[in-house]
Protein backbone atom coordinates (compact mmCIF):
# COMPACT_ATOMS: atom_id res chain seq x y z
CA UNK A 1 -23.77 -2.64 83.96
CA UNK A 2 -23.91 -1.57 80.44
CA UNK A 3 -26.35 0.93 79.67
CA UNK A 4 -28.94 0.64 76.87
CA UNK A 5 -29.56 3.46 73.87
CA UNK A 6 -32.55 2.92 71.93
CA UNK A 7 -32.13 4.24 68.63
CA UNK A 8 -35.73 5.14 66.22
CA UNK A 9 -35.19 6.71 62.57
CA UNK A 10 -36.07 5.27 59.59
CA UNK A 11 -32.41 6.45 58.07
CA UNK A 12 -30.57 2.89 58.18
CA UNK A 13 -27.40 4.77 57.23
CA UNK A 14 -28.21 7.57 60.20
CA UNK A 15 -29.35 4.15 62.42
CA UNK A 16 -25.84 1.90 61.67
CA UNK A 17 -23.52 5.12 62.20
CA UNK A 18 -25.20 6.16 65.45
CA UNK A 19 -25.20 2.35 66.76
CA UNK A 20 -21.33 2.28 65.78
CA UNK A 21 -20.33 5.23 67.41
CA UNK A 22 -22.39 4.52 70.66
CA UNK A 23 -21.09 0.80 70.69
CA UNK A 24 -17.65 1.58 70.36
CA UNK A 25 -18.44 4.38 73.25
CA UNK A 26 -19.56 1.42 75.78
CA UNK A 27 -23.01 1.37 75.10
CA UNK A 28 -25.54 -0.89 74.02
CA UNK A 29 -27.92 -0.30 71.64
CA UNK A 30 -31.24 -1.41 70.12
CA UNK A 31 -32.00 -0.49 66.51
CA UNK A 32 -35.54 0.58 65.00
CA UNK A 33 -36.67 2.25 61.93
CA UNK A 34 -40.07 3.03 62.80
CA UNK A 35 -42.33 4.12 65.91
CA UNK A 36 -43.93 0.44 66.33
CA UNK A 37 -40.47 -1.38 66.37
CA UNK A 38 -39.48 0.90 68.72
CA UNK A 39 -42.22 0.11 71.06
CA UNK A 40 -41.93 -3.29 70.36
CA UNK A 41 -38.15 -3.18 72.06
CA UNK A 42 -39.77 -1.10 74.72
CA UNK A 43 -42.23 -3.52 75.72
CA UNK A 44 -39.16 -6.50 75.57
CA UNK A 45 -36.83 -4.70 77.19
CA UNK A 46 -36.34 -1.33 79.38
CA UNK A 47 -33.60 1.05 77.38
CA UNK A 48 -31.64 4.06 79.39
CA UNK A 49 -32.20 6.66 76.87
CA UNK A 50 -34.51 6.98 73.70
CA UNK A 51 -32.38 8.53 70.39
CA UNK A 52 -35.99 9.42 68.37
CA UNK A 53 -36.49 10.70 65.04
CA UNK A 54 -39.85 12.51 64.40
CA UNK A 55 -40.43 11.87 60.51
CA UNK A 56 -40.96 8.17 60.27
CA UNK A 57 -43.14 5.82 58.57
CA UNK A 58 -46.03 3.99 60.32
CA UNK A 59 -45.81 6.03 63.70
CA UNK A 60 -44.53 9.03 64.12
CA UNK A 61 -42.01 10.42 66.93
CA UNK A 62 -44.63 12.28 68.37
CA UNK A 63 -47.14 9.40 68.17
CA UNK A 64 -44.58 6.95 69.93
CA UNK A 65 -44.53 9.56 72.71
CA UNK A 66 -47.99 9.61 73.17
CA UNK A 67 -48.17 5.41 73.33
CA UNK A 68 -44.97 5.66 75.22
CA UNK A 69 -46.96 7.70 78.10
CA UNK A 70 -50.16 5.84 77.29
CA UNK A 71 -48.72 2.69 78.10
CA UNK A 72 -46.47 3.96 80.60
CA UNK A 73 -43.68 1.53 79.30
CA UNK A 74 -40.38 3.60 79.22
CA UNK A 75 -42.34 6.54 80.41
CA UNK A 76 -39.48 7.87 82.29
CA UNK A 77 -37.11 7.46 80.09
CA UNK A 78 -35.26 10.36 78.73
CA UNK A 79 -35.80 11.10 74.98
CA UNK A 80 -33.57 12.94 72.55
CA UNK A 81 -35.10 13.78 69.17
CA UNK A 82 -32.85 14.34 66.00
CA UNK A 83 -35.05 16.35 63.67
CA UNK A 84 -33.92 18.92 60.70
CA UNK A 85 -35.71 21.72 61.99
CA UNK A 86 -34.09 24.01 64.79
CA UNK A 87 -37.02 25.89 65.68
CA UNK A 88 -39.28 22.80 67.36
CA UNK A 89 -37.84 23.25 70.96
CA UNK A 90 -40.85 24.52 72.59
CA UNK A 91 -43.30 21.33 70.91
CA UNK A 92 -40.44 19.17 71.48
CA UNK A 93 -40.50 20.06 75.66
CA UNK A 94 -44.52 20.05 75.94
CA UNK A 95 -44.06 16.83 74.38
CA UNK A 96 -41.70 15.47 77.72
CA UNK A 97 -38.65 15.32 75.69
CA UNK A 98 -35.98 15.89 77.22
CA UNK A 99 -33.82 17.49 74.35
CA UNK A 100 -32.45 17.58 71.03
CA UNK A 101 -30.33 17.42 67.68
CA UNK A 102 -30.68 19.07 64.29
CA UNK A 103 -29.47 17.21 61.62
CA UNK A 104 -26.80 16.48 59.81
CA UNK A 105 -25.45 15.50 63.72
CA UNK A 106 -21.73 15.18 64.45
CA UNK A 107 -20.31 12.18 67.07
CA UNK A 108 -19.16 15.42 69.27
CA UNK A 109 -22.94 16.43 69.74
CA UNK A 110 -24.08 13.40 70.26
CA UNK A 111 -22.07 12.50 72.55
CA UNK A 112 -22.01 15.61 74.59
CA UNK A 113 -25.89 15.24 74.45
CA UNK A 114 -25.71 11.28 75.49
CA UNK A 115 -23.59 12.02 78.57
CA UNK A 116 -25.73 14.53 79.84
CA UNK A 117 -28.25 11.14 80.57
CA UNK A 118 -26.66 8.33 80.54
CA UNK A 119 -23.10 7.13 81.39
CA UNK A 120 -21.92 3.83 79.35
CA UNK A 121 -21.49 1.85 82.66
């Protein structure tokens, strides 16, 4: 079965290139571009990893965290932030995330970070 990649940043360039490269890698993916789409695809549907920005209009990363446990929809599933600062690791772990990019990201990184959850099939 092909496995799901939710993808949350409000960068629709950053959104289409990430969905590309994980599409032609076997995955599906979901697209949003801000926290209350993305937990709008949680509630519909039950993705196998979370790709999260934390800067984003209308609901933050960390907010959609916090609703994400609240609501206990997608609680357990693994989350990978992409942010531009390097030294967040210690927030971004209290926060049940389960790790992270800096920005600009390369396909290598990504991937290498992907596989470490989630295998396409």
């Amino acid at each position: 079965m092909t496995k799901t990649i939710l993808v949350a940043d409000d960068d629709r360039t950053l959104v289409h290139g990430v969905t590309k490269f994980l599409q032609d890698g076997g995955f599906r993916v979901l697209q949003a571009y801000d926290g209350d789409e993305a937990l709008a695809h949680i509630e519909r549907e039950r993705p196998d990893l979370i790709i999260l920005d934390i800067q984003m209009p209308k609901m933050s990363g960390y907010s959609f965290i916090f609703e994400l446990k609240k609501h206990g929809h997608g609680a357990h599933v693994p989350i990978i932030v992409l942010t531009s600062r390097d030294s967040m690791e210690e927030i971004f772990r209290a926060e049940g995330v389960q790790d992270y990019i800096v920005k600009p990201i390369t396909h290598k990184d990504l991937l290498l970070k992907v596989h470490q959850y989630v295998k396409p099939y």
